[in-house]
Protein backbone atom coordinates (compact mmCIF):
# COMPACT_ATOMS: atom_id res chain seq x y z
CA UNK A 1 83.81 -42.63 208.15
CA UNK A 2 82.00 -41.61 204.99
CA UNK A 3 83.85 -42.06 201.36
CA UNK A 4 84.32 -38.52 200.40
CA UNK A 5 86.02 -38.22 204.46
CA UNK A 6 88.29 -41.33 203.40
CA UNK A 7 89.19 -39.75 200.53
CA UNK A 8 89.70 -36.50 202.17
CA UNK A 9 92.05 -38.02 205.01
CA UNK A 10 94.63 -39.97 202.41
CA UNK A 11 94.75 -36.76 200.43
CA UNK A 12 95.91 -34.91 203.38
CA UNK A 13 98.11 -38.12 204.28
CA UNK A 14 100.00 -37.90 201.27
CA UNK A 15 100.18 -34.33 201.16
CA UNK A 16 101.17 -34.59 204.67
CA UNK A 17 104.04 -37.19 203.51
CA UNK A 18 105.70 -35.08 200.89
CA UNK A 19 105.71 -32.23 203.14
CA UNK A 20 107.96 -34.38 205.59
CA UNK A 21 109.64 -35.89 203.01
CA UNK A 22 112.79 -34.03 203.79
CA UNK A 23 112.33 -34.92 207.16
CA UNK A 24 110.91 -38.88 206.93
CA UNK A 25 114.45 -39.39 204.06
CA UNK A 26 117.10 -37.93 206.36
CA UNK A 27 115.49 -40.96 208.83
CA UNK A 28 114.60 -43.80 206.33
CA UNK A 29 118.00 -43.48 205.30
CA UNK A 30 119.91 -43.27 208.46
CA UNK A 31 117.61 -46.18 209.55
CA UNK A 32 118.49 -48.38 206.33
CA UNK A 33 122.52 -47.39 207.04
CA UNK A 34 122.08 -49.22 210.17
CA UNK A 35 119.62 -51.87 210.46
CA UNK A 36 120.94 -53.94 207.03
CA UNK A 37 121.70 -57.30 208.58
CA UNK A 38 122.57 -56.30 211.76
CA UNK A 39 121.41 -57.01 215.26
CA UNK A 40 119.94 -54.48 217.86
CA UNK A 41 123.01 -54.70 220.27
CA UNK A 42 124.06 -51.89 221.87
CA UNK A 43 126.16 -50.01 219.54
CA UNK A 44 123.01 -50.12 216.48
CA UNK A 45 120.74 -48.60 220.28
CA UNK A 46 124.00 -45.75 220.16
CA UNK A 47 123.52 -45.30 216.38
CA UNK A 48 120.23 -44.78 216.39
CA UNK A 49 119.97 -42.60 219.52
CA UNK A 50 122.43 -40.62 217.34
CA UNK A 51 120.02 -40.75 214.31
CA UNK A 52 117.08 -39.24 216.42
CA UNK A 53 119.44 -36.36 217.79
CA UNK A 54 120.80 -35.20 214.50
CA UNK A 55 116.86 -35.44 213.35
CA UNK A 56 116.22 -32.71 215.91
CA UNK A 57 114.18 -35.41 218.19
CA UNK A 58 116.52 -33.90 221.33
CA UNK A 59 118.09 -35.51 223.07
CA UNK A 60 116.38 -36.85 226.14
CA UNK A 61 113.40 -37.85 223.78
CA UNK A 62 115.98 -39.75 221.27
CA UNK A 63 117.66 -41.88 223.98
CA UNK A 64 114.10 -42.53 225.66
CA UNK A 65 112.73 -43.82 222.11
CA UNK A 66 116.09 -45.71 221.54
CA UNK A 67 116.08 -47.34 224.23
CA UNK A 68 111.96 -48.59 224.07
CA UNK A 69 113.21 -49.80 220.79
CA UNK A 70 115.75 -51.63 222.20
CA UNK A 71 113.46 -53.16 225.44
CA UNK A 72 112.17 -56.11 223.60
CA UNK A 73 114.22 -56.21 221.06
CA UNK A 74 117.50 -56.97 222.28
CA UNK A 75 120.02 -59.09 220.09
CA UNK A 76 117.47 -59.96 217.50
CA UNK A 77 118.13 -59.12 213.89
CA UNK A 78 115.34 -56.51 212.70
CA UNK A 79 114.49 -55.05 209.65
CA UNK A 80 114.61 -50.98 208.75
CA UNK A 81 111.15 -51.51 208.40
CA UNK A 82 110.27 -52.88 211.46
CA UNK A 83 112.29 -49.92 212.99
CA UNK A 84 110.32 -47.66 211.41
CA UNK A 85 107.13 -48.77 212.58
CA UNK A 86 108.87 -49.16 216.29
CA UNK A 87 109.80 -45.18 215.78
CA UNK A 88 106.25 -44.29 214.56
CA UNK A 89 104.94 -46.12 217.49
CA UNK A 90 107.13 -44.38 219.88
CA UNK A 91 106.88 -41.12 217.91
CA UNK A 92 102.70 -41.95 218.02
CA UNK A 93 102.96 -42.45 222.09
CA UNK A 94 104.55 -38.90 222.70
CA UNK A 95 102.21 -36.43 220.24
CA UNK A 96 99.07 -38.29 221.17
CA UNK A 97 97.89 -36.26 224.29
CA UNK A 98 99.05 -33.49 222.55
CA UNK A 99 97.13 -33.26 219.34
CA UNK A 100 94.36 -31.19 219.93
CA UNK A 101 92.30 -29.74 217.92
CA UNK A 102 91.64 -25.69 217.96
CA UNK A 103 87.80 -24.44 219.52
CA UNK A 104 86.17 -21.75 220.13
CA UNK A 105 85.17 -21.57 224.29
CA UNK A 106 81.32 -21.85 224.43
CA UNK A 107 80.10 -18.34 226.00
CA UNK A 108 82.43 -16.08 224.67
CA UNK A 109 81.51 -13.61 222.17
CA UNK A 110 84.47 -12.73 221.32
CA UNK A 111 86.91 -15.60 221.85
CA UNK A 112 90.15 -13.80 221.78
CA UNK A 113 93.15 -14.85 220.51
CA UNK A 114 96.66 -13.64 220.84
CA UNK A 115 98.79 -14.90 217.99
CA UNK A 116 102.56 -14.76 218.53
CA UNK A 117 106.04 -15.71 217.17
CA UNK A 118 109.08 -14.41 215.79
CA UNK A 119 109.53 -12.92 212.00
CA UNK A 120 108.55 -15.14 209.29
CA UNK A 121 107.26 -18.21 210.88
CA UNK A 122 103.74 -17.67 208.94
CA UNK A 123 102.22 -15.91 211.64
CA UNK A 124 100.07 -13.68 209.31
CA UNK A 125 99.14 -16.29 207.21
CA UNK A 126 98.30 -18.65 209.94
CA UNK A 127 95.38 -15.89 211.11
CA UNK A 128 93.96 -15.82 207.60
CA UNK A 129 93.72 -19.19 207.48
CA UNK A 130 92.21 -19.44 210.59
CA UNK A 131 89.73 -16.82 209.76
CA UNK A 132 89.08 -18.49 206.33
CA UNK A 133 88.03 -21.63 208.26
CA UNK A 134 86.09 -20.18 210.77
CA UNK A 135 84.63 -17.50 208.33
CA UNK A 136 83.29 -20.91 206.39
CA UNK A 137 81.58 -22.12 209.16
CA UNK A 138 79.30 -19.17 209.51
CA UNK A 139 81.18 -17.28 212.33
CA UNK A 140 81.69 -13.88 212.85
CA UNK A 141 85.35 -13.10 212.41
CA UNK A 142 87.40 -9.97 213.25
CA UNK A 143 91.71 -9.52 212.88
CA UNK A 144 93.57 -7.19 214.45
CA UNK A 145 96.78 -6.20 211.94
CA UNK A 146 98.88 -5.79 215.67
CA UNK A 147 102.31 -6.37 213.82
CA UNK A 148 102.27 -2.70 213.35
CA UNK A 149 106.27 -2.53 212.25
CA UNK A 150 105.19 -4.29 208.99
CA UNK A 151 103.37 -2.86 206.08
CA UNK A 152 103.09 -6.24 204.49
CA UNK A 153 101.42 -7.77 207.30
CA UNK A 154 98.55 -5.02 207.38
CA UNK A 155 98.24 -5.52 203.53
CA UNK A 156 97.87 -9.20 204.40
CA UNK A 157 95.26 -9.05 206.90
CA UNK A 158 93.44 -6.88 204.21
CA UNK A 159 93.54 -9.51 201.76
CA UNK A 160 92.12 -12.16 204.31
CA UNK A 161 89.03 -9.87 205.44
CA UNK A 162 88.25 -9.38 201.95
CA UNK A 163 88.28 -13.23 201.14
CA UNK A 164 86.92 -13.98 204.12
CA UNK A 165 84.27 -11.41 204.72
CA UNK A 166 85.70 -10.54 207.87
CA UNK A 167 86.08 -7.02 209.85
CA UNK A 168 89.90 -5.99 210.05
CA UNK A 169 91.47 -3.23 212.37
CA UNK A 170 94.35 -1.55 211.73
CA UNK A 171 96.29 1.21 212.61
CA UNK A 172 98.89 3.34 210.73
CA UNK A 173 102.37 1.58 210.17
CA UNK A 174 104.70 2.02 213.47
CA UNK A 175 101.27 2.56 215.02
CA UNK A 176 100.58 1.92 218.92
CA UNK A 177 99.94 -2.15 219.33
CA UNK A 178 98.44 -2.11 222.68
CA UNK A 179 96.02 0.84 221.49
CA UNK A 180 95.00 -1.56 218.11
CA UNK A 181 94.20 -4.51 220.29
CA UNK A 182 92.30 -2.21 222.50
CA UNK A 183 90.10 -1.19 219.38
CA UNK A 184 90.28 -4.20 217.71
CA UNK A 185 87.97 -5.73 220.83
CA UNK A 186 85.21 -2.94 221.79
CA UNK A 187 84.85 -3.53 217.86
CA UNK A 188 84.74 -7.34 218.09
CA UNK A 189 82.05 -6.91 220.74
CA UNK A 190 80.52 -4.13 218.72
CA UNK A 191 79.89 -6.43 215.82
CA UNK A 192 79.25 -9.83 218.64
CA UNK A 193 82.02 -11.04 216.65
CA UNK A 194 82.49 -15.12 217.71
CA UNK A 195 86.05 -14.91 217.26
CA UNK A 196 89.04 -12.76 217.35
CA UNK A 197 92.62 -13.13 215.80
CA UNK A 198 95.30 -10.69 217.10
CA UNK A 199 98.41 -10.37 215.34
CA UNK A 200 101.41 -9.25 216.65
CA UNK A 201 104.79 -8.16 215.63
CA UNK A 202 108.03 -10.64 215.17
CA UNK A 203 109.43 -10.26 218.47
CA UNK A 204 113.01 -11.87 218.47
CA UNK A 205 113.21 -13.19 222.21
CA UNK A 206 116.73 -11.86 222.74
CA UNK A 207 114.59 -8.28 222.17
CA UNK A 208 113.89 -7.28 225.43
CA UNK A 209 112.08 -4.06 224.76
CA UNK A 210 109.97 -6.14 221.88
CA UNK A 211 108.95 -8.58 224.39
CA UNK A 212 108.09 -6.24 226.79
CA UNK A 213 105.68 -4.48 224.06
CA UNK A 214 103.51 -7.70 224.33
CA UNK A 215 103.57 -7.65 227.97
CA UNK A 216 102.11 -4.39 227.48
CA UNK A 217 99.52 -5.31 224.28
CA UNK A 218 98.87 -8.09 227.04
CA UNK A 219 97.90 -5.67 229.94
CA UNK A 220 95.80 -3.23 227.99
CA UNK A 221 93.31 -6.46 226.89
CA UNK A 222 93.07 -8.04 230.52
CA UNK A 223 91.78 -3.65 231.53
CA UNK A 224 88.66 -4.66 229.05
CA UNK A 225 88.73 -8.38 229.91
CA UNK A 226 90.81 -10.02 232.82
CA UNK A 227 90.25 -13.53 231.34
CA UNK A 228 91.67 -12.52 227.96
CA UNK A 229 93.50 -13.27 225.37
CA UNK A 230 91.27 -16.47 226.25
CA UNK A 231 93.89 -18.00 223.80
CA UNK A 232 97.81 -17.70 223.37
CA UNK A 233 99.17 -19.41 219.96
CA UNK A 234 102.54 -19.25 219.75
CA UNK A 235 103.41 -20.17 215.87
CA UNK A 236 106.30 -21.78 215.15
CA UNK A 237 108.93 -22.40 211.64
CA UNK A 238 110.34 -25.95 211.73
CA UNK A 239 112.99 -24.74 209.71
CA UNK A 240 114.73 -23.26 212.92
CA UNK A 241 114.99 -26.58 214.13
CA UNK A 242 115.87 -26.48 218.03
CA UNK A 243 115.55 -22.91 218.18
CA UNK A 244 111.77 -23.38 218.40
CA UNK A 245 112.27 -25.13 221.43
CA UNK A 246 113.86 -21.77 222.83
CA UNK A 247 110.94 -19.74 221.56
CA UNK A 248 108.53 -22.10 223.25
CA UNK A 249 110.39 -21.55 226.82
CA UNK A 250 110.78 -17.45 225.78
CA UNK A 251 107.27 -17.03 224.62
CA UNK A 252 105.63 -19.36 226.95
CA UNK A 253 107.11 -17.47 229.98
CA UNK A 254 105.81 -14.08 228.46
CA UNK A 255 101.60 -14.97 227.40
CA UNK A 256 101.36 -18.01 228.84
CA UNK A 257 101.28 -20.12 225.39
CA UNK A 258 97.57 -22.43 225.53
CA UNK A 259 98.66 -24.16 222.32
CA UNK A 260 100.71 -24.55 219.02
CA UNK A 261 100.61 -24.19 215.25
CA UNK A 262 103.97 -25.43 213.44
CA UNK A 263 104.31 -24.05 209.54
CA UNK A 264 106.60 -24.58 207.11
CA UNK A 265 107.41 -28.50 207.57
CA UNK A 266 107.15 -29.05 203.52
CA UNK A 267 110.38 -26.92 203.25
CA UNK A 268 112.73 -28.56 205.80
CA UNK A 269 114.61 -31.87 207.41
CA UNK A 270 113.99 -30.83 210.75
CA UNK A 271 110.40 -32.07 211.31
CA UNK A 272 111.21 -34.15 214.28
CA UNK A 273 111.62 -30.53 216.34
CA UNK A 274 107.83 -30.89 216.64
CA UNK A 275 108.33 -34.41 219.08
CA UNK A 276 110.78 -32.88 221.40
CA UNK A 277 108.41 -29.88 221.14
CA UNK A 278 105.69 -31.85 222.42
CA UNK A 279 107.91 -34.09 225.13
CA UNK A 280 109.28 -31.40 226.76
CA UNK A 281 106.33 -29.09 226.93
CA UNK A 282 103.11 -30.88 226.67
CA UNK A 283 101.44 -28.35 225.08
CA UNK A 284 98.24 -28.69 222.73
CA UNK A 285 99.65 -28.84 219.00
CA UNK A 286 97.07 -27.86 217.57
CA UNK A 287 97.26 -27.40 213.27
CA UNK A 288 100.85 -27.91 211.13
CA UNK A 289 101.36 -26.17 207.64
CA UNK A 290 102.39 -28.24 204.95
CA UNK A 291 102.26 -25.86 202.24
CA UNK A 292 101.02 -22.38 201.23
CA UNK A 293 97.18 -23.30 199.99
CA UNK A 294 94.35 -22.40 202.24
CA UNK A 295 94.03 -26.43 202.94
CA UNK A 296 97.90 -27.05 203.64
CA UNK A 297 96.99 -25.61 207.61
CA UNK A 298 95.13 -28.96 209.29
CA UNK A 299 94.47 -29.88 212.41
CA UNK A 300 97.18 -32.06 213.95
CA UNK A 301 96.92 -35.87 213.84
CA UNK A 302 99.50 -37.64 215.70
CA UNK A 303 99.57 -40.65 214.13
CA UNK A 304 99.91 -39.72 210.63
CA UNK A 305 102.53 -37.40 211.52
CA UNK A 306 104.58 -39.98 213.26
CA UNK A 307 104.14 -42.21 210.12
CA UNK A 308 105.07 -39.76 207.89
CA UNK A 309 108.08 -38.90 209.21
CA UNK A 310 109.32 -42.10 210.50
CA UNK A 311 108.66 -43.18 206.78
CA UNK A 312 106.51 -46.27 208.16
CA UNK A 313 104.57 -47.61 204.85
CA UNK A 314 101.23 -46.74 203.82
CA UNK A 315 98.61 -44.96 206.58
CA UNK A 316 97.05 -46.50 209.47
């Protein structure tokens, strides 16, 4: 790894650490209540399963990781910090075959991508981002403004084509979805765009007439492509804590969801969602938002994330 990468990777690392801050103290703490001069016996294993649960681990994955703690460890006084860097382990084991970075499909001109989510989890922003990065590495880039219910979110798209230098398609506000991702991909093609970034409205998934609006945004792409969207990112607020568990299953059962972006961990103490996310699912998490600037959206590394918000010292 080069000097200006190193340097790159533990400014994201600590960036990455006081976005989970809220997250990693809730834990550091409740790990420090427990562990002071104590040993691992069986009510510390009940304490700390309890820990995990109220840490929004869930709570299959929080007795699992108590009780891998606990395996060799039986009986023996241990430090907090030798719990944390048990946890980050365990936490490390579980997001590992899940980090997975975003790419384009070779062949595919466009690669289309459906974003989706409820209100407010950053799904807008996550698509300007996206096109921002992509934009930057010299491919063509075209956004569909699909949440059609929100003036805001056309604006926003806007704003991103003109930073990024990339085609937007939009349709009037309360304007047809379906009929705007039609459009938005005879003009990807027209332009042999590389990429293209769907919005979609905030569909609550106890909206049954919302959700069945995407079926239909779904059908009318698969009549000019049956393989697409070739991509399905469901994006997802970690300050709803186990609720994004419920919008994985609702979503997921609606676009089949390929992978995950999770925003908004800098402003909350439910981080650990993301583990019992990834344990009960398996899907690819692919980029977390720490923040609102352009290089707050990274791709996922498990590791760091498991230090950071086990609050294990310094970076691997």
């Amino acid at each position: 790894m080069s000097e200006t990468e190193t340097k790159e990777k533990k400014g994201w690392f600590r960036r990455l650490k006081d976005g989970l801050k809220r997250s990693s103290n809730a834990l550091s703490s409740g790990i420090s209540d427990i562990f002071t001069k104590r040993k691992l016996d069986d009510d510390v294993l009940e304490e700390l399963e309890d820990l995990l649960i109220t840490s929004d681990l869930g709570v299959a994955t929080a007795a699992r990781i108590a009780a891998n703690i606990g395996k060799s460890r039986y009986d023996k006084e241990i430090s907090p910090e030798e719990i944390r860097e048990a946890l980050a382990d365990e936490v490390a084991a579980i997001l590992d075959p899940v980090a997975k970075p975003f790419e384009l499909k070779e062949g595919l001109k466009p690669h289309v991508v459906l974003v989706v989510g409820v209100n407010g989890s950053g799904k807008t922003t996550t698509i300007g981002k996206l096109a921002k990065r992509y934009a930057d590495q010299g491919k063509k880039v075209v956004m569909a403004a699909g949440d059609t219910f929100r003036a805001a979110a056309i604006e926003q798209l806007t704003i991103w084509g003109e930073r990024t230098g990339s085609t937007v398609v939009t349709t009037k506000v309360g304007g047809d979805a379906a009929g705007l991702a039609y459009s938005a991909i005879e003009q990807a093609r027209a332009e042999h765009a590389d990429l293209l970034l769907i919005d979609t409205a905030g569909r609550l998934q106890n909206k049954s007439d919302l959700m069945a609006e995407l079926e239909k945004v779904l059908r009318v792409i698969k009549k000019l492509d049956p393989d697409a969207p070739h991509s399905c990112l469901l994006v997802l607020d970690a300050t709803t804590g186990q609720n994004a568990l419920n919008q994985t299953e609702i979503f997921g059962n609606v676009c089949e969801v390929s992978g995950l972006v999770m925003t908004k961990l800098d402003g909350t103490a439910r981080g650990g969602v993301l583990v019992a996310i990834a344990d009960k699912f398996g899907l690819p998490v692919h980029a977390i938002g720490v923040g609102e600037g352009i290089d707050d959206l990274q791709a996922f590394a498990a590791r760091d994330f498991a230090r950071a918000l086990s609050g294990a010292s310094g970076e691997e």
